[in-house]
Protein backbone atom coordinates (compact mmCIF):
# COMPACT_ATOMS: atom_id res chain seq x y z
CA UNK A 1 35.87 72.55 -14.02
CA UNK A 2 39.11 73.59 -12.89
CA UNK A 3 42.38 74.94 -14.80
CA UNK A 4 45.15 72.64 -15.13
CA UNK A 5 48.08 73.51 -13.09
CA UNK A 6 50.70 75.08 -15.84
CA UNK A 7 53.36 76.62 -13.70
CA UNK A 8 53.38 76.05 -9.72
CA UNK A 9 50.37 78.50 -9.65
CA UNK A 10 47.32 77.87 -7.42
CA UNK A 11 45.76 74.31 -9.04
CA UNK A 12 42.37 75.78 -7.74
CA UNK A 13 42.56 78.48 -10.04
CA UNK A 14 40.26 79.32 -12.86
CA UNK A 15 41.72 80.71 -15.51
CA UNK A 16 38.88 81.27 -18.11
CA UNK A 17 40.39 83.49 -20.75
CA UNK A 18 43.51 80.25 -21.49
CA UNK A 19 40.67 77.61 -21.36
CA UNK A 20 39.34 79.57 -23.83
CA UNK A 21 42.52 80.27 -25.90
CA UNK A 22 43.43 76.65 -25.41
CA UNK A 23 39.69 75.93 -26.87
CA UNK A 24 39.74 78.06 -29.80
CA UNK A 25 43.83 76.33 -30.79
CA UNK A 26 42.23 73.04 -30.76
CA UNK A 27 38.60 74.13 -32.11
CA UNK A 28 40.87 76.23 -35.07
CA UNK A 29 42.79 72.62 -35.83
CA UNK A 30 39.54 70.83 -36.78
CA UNK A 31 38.09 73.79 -38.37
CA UNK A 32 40.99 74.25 -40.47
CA UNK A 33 40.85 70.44 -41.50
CA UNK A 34 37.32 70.89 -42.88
CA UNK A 35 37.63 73.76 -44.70
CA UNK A 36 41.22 72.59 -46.21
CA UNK A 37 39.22 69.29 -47.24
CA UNK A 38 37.01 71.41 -49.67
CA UNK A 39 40.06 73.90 -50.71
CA UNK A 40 39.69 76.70 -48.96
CA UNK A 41 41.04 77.81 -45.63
CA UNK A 42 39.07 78.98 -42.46
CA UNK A 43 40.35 83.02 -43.33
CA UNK A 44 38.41 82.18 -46.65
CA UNK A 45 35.88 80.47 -45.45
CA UNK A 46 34.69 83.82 -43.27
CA UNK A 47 35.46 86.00 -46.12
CA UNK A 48 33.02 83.48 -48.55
CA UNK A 49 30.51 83.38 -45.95
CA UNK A 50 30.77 87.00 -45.35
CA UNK A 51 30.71 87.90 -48.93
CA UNK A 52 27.36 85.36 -48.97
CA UNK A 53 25.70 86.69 -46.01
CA UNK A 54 26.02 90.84 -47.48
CA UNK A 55 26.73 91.19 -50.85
CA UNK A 56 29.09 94.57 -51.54
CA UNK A 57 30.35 94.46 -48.02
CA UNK A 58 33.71 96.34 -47.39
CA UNK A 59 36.62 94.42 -46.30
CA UNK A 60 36.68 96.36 -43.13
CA UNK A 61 33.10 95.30 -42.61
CA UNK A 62 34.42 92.29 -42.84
CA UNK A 63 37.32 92.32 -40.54
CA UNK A 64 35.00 93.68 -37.86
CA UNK A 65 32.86 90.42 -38.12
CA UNK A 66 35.20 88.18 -38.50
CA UNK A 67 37.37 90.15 -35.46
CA UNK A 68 40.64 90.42 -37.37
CA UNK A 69 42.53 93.51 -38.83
CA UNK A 70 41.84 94.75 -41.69
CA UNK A 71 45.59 94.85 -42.61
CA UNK A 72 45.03 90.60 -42.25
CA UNK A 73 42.66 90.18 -44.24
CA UNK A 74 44.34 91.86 -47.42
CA UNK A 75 46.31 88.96 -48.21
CA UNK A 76 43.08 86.92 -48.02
CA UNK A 77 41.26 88.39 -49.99
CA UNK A 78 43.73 89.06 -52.63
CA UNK A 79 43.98 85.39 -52.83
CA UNK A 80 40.56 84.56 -53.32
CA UNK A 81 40.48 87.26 -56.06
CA UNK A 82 43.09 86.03 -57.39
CA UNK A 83 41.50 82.48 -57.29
CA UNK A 84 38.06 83.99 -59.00
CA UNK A 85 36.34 83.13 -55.91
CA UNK A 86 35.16 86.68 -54.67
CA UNK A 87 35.36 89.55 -57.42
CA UNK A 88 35.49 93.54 -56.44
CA UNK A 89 34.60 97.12 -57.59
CA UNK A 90 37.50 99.64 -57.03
CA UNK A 91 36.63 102.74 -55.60
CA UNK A 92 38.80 105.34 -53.68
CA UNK A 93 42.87 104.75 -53.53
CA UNK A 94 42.19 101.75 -56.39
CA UNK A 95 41.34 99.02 -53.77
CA UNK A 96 38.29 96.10 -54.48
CA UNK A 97 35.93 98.43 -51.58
CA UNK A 98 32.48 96.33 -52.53
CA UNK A 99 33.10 92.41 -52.72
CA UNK A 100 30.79 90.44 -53.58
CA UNK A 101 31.42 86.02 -54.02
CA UNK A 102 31.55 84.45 -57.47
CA UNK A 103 29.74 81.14 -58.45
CA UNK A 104 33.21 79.75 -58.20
CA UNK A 105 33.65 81.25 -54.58
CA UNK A 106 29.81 79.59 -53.67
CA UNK A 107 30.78 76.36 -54.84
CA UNK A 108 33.79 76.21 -52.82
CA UNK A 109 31.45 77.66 -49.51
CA UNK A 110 28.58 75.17 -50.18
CA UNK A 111 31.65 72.03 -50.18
CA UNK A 112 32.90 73.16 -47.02
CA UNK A 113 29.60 74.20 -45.11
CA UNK A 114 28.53 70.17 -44.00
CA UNK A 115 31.18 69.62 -42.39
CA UNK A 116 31.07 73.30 -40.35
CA UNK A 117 28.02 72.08 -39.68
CA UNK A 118 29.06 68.53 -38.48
CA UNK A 119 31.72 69.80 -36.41
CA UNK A 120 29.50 72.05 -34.58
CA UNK A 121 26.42 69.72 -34.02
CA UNK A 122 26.19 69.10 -30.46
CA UNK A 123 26.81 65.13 -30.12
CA UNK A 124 29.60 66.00 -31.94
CA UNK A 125 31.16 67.73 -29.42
CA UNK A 126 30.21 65.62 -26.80
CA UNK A 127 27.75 68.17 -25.52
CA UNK A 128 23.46 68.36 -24.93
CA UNK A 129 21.65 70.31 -26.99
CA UNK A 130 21.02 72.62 -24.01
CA UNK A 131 24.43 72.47 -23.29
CA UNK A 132 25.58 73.60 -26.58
CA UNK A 133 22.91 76.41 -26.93
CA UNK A 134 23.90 77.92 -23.44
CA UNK A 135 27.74 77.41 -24.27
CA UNK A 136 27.32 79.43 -27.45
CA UNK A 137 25.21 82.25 -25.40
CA UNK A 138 27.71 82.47 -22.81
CA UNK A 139 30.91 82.75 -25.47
CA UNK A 140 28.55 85.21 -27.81
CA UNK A 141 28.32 87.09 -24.29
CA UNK A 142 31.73 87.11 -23.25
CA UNK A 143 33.04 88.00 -26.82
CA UNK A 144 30.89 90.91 -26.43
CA UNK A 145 32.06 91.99 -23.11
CA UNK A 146 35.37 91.41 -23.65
CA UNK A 147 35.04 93.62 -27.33
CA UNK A 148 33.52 96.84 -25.29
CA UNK A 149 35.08 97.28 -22.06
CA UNK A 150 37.26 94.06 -21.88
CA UNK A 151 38.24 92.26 -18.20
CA UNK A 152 36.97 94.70 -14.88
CA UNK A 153 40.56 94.58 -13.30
CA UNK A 154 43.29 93.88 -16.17
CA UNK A 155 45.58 96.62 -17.68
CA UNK A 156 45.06 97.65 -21.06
C-alpha cells in the first residue's frame, strides 16, 4: 500500500512511520470514545489496567509500559486518586510510589474492557484473523526496534 501524496513528494513513496502516526490519531479517537463511554479516559484506562495487571507497581513502571513520561502521568494519576479509583503508599519525597486499583477503580476497568475488546476484534477492523495476529507482531516488533536503537539512517 502506498503513502498518500501530502506535499509534491514522490507519490511512490512509503512513508511507514506517518501511516503509522496517522493510524494511532484515528485508532486514539475510537479508543478514547470507549473508554469516555464508561468514565474514564484512555491515560486511565492504562494506569487501571496497569495497576490490575501488577499490584504496587511504581508510576515510573508504569510510564515505561505505557511509553509516556513519567512527568505525564502525574496528573493522571492524581486524578484517579483523587477519584478513589487507584489508592497509594507514600514512600521517599512523600509521593504515592506503590499503587495499587480500588474496587471503585476495577469497576470502572471491567465497564470499559468490552468494548477494548470489540474495537480490537479482527472483523472489526476489517482485518483476518491472520491478518490481525501478524499486524500486531509486526507493530510489537517495530515498537521494539524503534525503542532500542530507533530508524538505521535518521538523526537523533
Amino acid at each position: 500500500m502506498k503513502a498518500a501524496l501530502r506535499s509534491g513528494g514522490d507519490p511512490d513513496l512509503v512513508l511507514v512511520l506517518w501511516e503509522l502516526q496517522q493510524t494511532a490519531r484515528e485508532a486514539a479517537r475510537h479508543l478514547e470514545r470507549a473508554t469516555r463511554a464508561a468514565g474514564i479516559s484512555t491515560a486511565e484506562f492504562g494506569v487501571l489496567a496497569c495497576t490490575t495487571d501488577d499490584p504496587g507497581i511504581t508510576q515510573a513502571q508504569i510510564a515505561r509500559q505505557l511509553h509516556i513520561r513519567p512527568q505525564a502521568l502525574t496528573a493522571t494519576v492524581n486524578k484517579l486518586q483523587r477519584r478513589g479509583l487507584i489508592r497509594g503508599s507514600t514512600e521517599g519525597r512523600g509521593r504515592p510510589s506503590h499503587l495499587t486499583i480500588t474496587d471503585q477503580g476495577r469497576t470502572a476497568l471491567d465497564a470499559a474492557w468490552p468494548s477494548i475488546v470489540a474495537l480490537n476484534e479482527p472483523a472489526n477492523l476489517q482485518l483476518t484473523e491472520d491478518a490481525a495476529s501478524s499486524l500486531a507482531a509486526q507493530l510489537a516488533q517495530l515498537r521494539e526496534n524503534l525503542a532500542t536503537t530507533g530508524p538505521a539512517t535518521a538523526p537523533r
